[in-house]
C-alpha atoms as a PDB file:
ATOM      1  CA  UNK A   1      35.820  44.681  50.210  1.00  0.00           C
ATOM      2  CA  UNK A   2      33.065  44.991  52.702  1.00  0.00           C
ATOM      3  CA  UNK A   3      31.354  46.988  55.655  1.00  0.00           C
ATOM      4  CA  UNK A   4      28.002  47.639  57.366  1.00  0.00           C
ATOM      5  CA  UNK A   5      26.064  49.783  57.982  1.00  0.00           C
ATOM      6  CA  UNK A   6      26.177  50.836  61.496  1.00  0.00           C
ATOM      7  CA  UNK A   7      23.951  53.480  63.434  1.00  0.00           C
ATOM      8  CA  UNK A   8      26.120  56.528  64.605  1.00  0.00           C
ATOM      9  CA  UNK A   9      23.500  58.600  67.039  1.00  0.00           C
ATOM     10  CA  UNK A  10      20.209  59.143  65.721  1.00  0.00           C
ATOM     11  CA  UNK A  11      21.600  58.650  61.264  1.00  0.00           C
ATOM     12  CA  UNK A  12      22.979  55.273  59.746  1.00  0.00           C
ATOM     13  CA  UNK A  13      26.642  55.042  58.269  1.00  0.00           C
ATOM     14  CA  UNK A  14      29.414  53.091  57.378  1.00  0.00           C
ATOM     15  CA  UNK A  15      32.987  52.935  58.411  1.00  0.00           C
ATOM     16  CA  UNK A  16      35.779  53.374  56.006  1.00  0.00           C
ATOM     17  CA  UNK A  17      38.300  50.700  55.691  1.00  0.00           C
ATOM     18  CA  UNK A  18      42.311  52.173  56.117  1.00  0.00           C
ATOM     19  CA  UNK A  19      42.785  51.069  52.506  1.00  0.00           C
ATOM     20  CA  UNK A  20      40.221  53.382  51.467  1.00  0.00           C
ATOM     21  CA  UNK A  21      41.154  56.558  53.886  1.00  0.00           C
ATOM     22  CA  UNK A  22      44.699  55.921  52.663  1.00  0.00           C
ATOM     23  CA  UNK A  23      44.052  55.907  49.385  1.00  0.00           C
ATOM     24  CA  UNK A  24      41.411  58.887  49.701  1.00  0.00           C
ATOM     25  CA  UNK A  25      44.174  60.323  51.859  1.00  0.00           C
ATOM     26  CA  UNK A  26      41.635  61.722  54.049  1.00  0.00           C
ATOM     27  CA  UNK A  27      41.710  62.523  57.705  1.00  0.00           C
ATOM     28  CA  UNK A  28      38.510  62.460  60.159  1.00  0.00           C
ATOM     29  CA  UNK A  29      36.431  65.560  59.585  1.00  0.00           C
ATOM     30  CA  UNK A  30      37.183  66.099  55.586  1.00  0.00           C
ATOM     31  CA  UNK A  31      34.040  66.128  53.531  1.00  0.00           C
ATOM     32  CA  UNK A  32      33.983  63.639  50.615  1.00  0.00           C
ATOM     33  CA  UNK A  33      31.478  64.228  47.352  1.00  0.00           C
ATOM     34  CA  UNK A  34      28.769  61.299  46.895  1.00  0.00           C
ATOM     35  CA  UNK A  35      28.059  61.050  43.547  1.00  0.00           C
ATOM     36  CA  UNK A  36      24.656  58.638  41.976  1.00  0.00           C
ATOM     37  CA  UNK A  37      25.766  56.749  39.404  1.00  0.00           C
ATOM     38  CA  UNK A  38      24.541  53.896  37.045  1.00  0.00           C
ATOM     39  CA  UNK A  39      26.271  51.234  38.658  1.00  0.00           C
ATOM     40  CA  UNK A  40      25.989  52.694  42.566  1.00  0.00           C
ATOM     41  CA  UNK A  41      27.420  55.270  44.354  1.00  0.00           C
ATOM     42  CA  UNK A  42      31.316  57.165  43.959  1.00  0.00           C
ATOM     43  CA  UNK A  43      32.825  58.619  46.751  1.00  0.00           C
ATOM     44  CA  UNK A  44      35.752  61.253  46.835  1.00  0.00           C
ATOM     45  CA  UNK A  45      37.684  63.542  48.126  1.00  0.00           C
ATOM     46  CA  UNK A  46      36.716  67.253  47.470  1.00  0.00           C
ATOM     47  CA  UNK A  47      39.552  69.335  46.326  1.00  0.00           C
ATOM     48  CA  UNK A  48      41.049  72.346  48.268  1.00  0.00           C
ATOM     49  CA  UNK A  49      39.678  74.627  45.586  1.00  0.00           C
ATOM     50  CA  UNK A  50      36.214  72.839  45.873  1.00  0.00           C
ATOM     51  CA  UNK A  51      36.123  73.035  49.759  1.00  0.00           C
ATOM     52  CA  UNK A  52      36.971  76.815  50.095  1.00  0.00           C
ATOM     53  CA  UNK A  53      34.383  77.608  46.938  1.00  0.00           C
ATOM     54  CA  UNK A  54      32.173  75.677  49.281  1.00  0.00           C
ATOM     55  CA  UNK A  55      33.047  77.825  52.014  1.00  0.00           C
ATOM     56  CA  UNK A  56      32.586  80.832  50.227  1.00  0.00           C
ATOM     57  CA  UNK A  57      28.864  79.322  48.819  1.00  0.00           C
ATOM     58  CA  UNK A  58      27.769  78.711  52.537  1.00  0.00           C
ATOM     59  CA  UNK A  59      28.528  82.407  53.577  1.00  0.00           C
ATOM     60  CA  UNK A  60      26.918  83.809  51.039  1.00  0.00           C
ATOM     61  CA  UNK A  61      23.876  81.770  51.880  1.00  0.00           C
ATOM     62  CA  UNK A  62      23.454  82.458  55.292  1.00  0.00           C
ATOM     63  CA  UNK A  63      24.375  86.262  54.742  1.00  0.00           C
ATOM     64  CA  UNK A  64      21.243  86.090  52.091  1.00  0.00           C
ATOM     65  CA  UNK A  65      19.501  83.301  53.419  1.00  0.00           C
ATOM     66  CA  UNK A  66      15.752  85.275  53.954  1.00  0.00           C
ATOM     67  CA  UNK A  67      16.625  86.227  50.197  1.00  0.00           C
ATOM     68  CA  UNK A  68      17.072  82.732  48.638  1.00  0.00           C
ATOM     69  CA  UNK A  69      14.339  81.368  50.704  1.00  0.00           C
ATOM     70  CA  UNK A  70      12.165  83.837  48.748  1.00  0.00           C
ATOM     71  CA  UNK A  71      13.408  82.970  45.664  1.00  0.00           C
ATOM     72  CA  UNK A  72      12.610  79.462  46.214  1.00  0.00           C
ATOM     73  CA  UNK A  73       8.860  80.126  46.826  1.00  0.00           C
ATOM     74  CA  UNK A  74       8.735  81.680  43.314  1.00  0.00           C
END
């Protein structure tokens, strides 16, 4: 299976074949997990639990954001 790499507004991507949104069972706007590994990349589908932990991660961050950035510098 193959696809190219295709430039979507200013960033590069690639479009998903139906075979692999159906088996993802994904629908436009769900974030997938890239994962590095020894033989290329994995792609998948980020659990309910996962996303709203996300969610959770992100407010936290912006509610403390001036506080994490200052951590970082140490």
């Amino acid at each position: 299976m193959k696809t190219k790499v295709r430039r979507i507004g200013s960033s590069l991507g690639v479009c998903l074949p139906k075979n692999v949104i159906d088996f993802l069972q994904v629908e436009e706007g769900r974030e997938l997990q890239i994962i590095r590994t020894m033989n290329g990349i994995e792609l998948t589908k980020l659990s309910d639990k996962a996303l709203e932990d996300l969610e959770i991660c992100r407010k936290i961050y912006k509610e403390n954001e001036d506080f994490f950035l200052l951590m970082a510098k140490n």
